[in-house]
C-alpha atoms as a PDB file:
ATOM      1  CA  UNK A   1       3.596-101.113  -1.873  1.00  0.00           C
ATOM      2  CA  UNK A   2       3.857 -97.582  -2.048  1.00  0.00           C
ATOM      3  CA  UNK A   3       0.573 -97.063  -2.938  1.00  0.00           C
ATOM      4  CA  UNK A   4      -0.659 -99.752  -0.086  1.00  0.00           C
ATOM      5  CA  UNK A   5       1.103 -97.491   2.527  1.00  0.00           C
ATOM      6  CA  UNK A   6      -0.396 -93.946   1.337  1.00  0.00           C
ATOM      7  CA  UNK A   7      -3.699 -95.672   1.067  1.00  0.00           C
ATOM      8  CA  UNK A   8      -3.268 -96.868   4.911  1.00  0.00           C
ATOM      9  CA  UNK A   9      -2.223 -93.296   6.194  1.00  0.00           C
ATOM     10  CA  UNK A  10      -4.968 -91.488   4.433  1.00  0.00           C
ATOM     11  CA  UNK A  11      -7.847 -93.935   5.948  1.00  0.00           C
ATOM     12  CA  UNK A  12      -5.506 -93.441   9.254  1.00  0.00           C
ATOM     13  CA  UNK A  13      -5.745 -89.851   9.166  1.00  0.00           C
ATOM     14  CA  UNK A  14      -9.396 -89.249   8.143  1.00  0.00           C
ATOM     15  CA  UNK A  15     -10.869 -91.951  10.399  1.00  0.00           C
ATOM     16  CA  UNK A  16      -8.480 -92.842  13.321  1.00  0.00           C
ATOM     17  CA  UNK A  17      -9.540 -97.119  13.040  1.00  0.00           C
ATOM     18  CA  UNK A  18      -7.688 -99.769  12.674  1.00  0.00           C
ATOM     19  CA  UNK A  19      -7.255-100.344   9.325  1.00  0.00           C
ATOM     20  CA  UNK A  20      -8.534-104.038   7.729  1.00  0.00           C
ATOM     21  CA  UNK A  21     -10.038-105.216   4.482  1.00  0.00           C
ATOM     22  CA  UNK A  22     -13.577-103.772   5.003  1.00  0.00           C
ATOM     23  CA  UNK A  23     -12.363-100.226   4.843  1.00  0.00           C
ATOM     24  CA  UNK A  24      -8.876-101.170   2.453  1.00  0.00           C
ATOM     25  CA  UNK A  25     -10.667-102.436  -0.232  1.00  0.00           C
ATOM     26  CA  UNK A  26     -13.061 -99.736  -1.152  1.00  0.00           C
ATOM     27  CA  UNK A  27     -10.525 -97.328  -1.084  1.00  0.00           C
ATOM     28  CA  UNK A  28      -8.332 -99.485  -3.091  1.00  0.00           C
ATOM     29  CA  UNK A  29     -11.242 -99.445  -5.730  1.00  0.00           C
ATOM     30  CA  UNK A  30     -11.434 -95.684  -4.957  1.00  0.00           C
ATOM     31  CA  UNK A  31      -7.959 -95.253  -6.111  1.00  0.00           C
ATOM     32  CA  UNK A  32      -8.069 -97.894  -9.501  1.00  0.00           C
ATOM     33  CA  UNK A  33     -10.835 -95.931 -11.164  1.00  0.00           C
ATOM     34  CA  UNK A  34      -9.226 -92.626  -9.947  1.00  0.00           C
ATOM     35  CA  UNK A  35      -5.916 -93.331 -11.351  1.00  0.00           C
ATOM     36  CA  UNK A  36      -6.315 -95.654 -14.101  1.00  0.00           C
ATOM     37  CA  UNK A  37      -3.247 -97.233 -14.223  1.00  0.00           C
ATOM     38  CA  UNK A  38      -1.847 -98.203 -17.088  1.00  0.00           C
ATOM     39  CA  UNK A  39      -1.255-101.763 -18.161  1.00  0.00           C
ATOM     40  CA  UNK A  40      -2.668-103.160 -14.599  1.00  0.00           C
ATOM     41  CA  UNK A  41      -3.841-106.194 -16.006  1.00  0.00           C
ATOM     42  CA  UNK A  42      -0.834-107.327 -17.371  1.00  0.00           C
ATOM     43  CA  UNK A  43       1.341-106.367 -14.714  1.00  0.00           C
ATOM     44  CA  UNK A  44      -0.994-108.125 -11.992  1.00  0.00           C
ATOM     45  CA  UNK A  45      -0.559-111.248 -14.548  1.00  0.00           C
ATOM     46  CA  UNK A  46       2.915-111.254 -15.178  1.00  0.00           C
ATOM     47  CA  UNK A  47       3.081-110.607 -11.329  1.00  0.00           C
ATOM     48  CA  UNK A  48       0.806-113.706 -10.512  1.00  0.00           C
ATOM     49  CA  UNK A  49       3.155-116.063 -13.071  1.00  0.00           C
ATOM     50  CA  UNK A  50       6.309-114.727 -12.533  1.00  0.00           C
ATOM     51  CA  UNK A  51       7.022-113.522  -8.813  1.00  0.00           C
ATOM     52  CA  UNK A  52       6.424-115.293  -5.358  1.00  0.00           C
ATOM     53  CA  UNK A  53       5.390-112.591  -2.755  1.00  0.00           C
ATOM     54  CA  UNK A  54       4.563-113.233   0.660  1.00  0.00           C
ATOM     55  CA  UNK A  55       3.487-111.677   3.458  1.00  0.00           C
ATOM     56  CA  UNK A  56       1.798-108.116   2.781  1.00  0.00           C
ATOM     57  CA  UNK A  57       3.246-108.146  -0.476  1.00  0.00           C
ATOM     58  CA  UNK A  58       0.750-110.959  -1.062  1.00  0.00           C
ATOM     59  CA  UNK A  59      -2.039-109.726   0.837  1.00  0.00           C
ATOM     60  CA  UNK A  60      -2.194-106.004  -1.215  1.00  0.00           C
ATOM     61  CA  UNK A  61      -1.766-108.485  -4.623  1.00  0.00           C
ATOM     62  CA  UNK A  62      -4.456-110.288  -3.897  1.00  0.00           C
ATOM     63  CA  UNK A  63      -6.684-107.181  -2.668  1.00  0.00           C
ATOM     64  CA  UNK A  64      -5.678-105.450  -5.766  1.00  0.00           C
ATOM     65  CA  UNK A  65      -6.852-108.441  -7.939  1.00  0.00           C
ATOM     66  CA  UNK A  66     -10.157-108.441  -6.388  1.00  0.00           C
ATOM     67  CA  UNK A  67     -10.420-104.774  -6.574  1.00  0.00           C
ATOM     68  CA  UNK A  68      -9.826-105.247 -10.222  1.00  0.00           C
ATOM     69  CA  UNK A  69     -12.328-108.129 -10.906  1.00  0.00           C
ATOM     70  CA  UNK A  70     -14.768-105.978  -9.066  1.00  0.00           C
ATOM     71  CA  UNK A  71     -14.679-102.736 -11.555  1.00  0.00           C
ATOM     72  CA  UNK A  72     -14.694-105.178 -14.397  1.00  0.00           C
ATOM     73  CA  UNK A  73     -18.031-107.267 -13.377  1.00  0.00           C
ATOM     74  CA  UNK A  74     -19.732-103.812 -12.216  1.00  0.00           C
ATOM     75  CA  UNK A  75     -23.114-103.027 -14.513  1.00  0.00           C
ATOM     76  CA  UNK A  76     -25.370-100.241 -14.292  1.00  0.00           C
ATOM     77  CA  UNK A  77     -27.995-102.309 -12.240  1.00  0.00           C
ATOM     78  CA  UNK A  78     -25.133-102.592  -9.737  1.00  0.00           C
ATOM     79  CA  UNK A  79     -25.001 -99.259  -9.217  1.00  0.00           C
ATOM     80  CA  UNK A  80     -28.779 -97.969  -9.862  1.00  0.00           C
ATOM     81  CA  UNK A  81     -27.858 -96.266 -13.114  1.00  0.00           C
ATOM     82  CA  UNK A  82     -29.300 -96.066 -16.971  1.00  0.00           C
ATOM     83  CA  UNK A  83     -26.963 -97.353 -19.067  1.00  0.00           C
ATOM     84  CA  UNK A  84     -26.933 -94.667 -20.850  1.00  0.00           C
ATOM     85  CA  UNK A  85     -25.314 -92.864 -17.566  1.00  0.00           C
ATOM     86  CA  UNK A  86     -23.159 -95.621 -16.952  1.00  0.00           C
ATOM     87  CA  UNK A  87     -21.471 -95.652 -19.983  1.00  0.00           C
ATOM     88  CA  UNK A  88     -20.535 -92.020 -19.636  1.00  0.00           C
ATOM     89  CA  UNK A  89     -19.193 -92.486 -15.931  1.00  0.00           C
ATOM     90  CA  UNK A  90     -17.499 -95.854 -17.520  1.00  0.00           C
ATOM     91  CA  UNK A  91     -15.861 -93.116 -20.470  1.00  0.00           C
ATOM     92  CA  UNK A  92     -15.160 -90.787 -17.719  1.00  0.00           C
ATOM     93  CA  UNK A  93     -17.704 -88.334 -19.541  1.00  0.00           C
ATOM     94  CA  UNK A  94     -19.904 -85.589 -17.854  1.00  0.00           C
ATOM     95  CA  UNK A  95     -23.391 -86.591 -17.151  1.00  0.00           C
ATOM     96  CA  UNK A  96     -25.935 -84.533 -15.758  1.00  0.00           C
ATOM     97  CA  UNK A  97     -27.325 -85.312 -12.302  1.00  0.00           C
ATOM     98  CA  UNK A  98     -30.595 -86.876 -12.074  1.00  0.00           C
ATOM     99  CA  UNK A  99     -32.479 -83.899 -10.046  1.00  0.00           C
ATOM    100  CA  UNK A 100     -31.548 -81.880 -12.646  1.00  0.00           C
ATOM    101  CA  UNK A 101     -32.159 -83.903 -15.568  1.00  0.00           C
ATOM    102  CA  UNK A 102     -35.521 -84.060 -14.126  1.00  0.00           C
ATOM    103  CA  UNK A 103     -35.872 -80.191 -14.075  1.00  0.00           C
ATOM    104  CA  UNK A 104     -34.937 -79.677 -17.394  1.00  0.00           C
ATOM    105  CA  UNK A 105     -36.946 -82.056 -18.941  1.00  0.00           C
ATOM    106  CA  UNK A 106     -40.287 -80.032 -17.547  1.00  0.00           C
ATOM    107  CA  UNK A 107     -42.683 -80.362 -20.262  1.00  0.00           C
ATOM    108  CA  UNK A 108     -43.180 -76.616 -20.733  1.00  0.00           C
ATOM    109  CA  UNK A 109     -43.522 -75.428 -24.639  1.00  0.00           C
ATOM    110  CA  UNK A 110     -41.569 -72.279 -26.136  1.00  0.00           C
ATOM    111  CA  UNK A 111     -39.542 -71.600 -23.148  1.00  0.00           C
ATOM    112  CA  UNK A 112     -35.887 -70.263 -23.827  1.00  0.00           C
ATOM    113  CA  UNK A 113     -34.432 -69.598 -20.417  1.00  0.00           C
ATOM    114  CA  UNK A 114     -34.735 -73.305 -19.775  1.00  0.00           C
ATOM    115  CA  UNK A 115     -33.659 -74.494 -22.840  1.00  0.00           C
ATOM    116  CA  UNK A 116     -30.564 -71.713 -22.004  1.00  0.00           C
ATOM    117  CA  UNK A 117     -30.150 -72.730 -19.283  1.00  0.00           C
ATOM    118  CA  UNK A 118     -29.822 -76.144 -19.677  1.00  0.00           C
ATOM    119  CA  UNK A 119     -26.701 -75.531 -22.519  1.00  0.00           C
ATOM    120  CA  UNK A 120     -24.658 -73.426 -19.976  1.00  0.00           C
ATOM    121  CA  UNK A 121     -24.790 -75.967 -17.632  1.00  0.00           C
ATOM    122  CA  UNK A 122     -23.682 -78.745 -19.837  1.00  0.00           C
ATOM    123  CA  UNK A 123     -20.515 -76.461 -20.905  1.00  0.00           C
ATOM    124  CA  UNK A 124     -19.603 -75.426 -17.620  1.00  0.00           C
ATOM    125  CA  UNK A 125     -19.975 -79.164 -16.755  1.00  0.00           C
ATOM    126  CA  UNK A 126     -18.021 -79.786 -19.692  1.00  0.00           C
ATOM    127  CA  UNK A 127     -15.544 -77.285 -18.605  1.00  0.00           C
ATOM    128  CA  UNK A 128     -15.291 -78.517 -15.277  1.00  0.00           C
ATOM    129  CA  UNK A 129     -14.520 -82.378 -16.985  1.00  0.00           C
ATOM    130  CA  UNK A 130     -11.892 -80.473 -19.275  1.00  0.00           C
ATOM    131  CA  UNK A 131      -9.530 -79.187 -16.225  1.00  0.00           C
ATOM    132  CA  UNK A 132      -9.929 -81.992 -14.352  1.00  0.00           C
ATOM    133  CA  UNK A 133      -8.615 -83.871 -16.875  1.00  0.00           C
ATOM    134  CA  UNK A 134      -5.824 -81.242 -18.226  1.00  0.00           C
ATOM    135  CA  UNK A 135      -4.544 -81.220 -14.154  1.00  0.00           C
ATOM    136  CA  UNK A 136      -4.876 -85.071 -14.483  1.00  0.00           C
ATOM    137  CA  UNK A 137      -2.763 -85.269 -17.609  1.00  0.00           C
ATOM    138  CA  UNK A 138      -0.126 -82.398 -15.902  1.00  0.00           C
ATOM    139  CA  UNK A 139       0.434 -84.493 -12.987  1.00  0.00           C
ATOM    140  CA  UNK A 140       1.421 -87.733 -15.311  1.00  0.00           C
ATOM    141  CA  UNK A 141       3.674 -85.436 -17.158  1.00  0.00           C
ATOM    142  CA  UNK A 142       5.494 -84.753 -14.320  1.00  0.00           C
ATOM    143  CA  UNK A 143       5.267 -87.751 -13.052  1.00  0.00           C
ATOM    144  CA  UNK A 144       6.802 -89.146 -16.367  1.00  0.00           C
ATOM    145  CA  UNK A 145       9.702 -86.543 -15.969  1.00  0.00           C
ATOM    146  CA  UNK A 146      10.456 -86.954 -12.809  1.00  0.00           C
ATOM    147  CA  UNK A 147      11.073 -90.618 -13.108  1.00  0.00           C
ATOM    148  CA  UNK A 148      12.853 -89.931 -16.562  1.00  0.00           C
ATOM    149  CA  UNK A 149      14.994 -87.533 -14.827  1.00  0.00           C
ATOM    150  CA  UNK A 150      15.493 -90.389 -12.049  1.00  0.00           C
ATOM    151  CA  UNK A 151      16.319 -92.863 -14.507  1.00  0.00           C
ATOM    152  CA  UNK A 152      18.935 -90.385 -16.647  1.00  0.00           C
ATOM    153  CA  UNK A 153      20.559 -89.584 -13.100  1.00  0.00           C
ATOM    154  CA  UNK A 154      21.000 -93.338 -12.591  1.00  0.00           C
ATOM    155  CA  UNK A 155      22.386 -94.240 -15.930  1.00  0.00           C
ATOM    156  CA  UNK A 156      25.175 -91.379 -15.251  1.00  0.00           C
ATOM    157  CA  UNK A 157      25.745 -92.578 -11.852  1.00  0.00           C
ATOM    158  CA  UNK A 158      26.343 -96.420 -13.650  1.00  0.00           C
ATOM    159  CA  UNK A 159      28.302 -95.068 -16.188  1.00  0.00           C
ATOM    160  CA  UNK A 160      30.440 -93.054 -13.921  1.00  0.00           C
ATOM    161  CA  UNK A 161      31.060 -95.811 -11.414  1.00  0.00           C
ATOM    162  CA  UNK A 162      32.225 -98.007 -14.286  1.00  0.00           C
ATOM    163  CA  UNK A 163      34.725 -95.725 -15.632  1.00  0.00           C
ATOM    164  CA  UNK A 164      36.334 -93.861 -12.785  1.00  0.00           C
ATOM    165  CA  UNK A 165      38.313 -92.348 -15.189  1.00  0.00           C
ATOM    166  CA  UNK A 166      35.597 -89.461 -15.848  1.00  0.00           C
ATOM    167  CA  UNK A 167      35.604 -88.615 -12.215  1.00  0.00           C
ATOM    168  CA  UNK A 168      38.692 -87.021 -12.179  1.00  0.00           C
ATOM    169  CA  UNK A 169      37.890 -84.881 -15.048  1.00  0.00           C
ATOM    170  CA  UNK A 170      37.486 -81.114 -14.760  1.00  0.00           C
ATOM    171  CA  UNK A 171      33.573 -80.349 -14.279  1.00  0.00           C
ATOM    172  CA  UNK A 172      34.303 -76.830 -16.355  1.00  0.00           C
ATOM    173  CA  UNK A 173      37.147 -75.712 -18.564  1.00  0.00           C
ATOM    174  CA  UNK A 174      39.013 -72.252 -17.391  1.00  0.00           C
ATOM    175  CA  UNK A 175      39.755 -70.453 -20.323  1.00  0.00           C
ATOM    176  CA  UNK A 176      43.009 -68.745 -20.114  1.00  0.00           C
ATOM    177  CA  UNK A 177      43.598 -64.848 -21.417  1.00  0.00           C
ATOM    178  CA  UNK A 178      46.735 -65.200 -23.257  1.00  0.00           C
ATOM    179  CA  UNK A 179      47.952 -62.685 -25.482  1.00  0.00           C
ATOM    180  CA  UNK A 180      51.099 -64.736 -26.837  1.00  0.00           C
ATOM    181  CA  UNK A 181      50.996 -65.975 -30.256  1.00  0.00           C
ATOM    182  CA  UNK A 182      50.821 -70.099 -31.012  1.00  0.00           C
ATOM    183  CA  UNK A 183      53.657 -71.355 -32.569  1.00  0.00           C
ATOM    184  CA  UNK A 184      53.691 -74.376 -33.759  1.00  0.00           C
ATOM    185  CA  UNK A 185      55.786 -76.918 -32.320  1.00  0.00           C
ATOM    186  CA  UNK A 186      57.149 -77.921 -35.328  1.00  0.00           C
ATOM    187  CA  UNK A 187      58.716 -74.273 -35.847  1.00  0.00           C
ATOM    188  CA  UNK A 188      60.193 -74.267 -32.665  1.00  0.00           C
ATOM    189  CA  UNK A 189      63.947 -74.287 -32.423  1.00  0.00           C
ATOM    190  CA  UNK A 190      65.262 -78.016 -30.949  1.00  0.00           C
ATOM    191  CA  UNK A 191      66.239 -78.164 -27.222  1.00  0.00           C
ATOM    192  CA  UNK A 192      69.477 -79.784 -27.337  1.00  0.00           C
ATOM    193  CA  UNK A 193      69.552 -83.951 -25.529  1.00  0.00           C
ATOM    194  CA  UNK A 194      72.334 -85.807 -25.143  1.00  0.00           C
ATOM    195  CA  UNK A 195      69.662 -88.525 -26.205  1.00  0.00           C
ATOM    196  CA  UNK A 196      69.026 -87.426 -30.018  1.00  0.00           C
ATOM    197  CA  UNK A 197      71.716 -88.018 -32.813  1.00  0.00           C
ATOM    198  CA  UNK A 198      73.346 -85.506 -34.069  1.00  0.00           C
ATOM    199  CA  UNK A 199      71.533 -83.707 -37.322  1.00  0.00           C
ATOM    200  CA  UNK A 200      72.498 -84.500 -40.391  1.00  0.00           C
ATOM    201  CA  UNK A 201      74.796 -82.138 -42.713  1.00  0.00           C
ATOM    202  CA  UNK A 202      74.069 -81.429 -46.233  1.00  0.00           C
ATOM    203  CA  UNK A 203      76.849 -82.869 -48.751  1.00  0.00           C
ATOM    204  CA  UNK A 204      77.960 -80.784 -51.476  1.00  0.00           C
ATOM    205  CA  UNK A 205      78.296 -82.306 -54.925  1.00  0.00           C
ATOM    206  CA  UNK A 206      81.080 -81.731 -57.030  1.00  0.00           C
ATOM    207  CA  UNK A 207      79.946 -80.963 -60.970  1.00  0.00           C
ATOM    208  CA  UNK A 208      82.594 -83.727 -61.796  1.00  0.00           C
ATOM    209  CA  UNK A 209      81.125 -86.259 -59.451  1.00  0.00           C
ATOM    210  CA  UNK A 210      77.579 -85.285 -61.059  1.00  0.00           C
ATOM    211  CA  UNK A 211      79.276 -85.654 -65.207  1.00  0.00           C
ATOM    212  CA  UNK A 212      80.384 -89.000 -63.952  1.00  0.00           C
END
C-alpha cells in the first residue's frame, strides 16, 4: 500500500489529473520491471489464498496481478523488437540503439575509427549498465539494513517490555578510583550480633586422657 500511495503522488505531482486505472497501471508496470521485486509471485499467491482484502487493498491486488500477467505474456513482437534485443532488455543487458546499430554496420572495408569507435561505445554503455546496477544493488543494501536495524530495535523493545527487570538497570557502569586494598570478607574480623552463637573454644587434652 505503500508503494500504491507513492505511485499516486508521483503521477499527482508530474501531471496534476485525477488519478484512475488508465494512468495507474502503466506506472505500476513502470515500477515491477524497475524494481524487480523479489518473490512477487508467490507473495501475490499466498496473498490471493490466504488473505481477504477489500476495498483499495483489493483494487491495488488486483492491478498488481494484471500488471504482473502483463510483463509475463509480453514478446518482442509486442514491443517492435528482435529477439535478439528483447532478450537483452528481458536480462536487463545493454543493447545498442537501433540508429546506431545501423551506423556501425556501414558496409565500409578496412576502416578502424569505426570499428573503434563502435568498442568504446559498447564499454561506456557497459559502464553506464555497471553503475546503474552497483547504485541499484547499494540502495537494497540499505534497504536490507535499515529494516534489519528496524527489526533488531523491535526485538529489544519485546524483550525489554517482557522483562521490566532490565529497565532499571544502569545503561553504563561508573568505575570508581579507589586506592584501598580488597580484603576479603572472609579475613575480616566478625561484627559482634546478639543473633550469632557464641564461638566455639578449643579444648585442651590432657596426655592421660589421650594414653587412655
Amino acid at each position: 500500500m505503500e508503494c500504491k500511495s507513492f505511485i499516486e503522488q508521483a503521477l499527482q505531482s508530474s501531471s496534476g489529473i485525477t488519478i484512475n486505472a488508465d494512468c495507474f497501471l502503466p506506472a505500476l508496470i513502470y515500477v515491477v520491471l524497475k524494481a524487480k521485486p523479489p518473490r512477487l509471485h508467490s507473495n501475490i499467491q499466498f496473498l490471493s489464498n490466504f488473505s481477504q482484502p477489500n476495498g483499495e487493498q483489493l483494487y491495488y491486488l488486483a492491478n498488481l496481478d494484471s500488471a504482473v500477467r502483463f510483463i509475463g505474456l509480453l514478446e518482442a513482437e509486442h514491443l517492435g523488437l528482435s529477439s535478439n534485443d528483447f532478450s537483452l532488455y528481458m536480462r536487463g543487458e545493454p543493447v545498442l540503439p537501433s540508429k546506431i546499430v545501423s551506423l556501425f554496420d556501414y558496409p565500409l572495408k578496412n576502416n578502424s575509427n569505426i570499428q573503434k569507435s563502435r568498442e568504446l561505445f559498447i564499454q561506456y554503455d557497459q559502464i553506464e549498465y555497471n553503475c546503474e546496477k552497483f547504485n541499484e544493488n547499494m540502495l537494497d543494501f540499505n534497504r536490507r539494513l535499515s529494516q534489519t536495524v528496524t527489526d533488531i530495535n523491535e526485538l529489544l523493545n519485546g524483550s525489554y517490555a517482557r522483562f521490566s527487570y532490565f529497565e532499571q538497570m544502569p545503561q553504563s557502569a561508573k568505575r570508581e578510583n579507589n586506592d584501598k586494598k580488597v580484603i576479603d570478607i572472609l579475613d575480616q574480623s566478625t561484627i559482634n550480633n546478639e543473633h550469632l552463637p557464641e564461638p566455639l573454644s578449643p579444648e585442651i587434652l590432657i596426655k592421660q586422657n589421650i594414653q587412655q
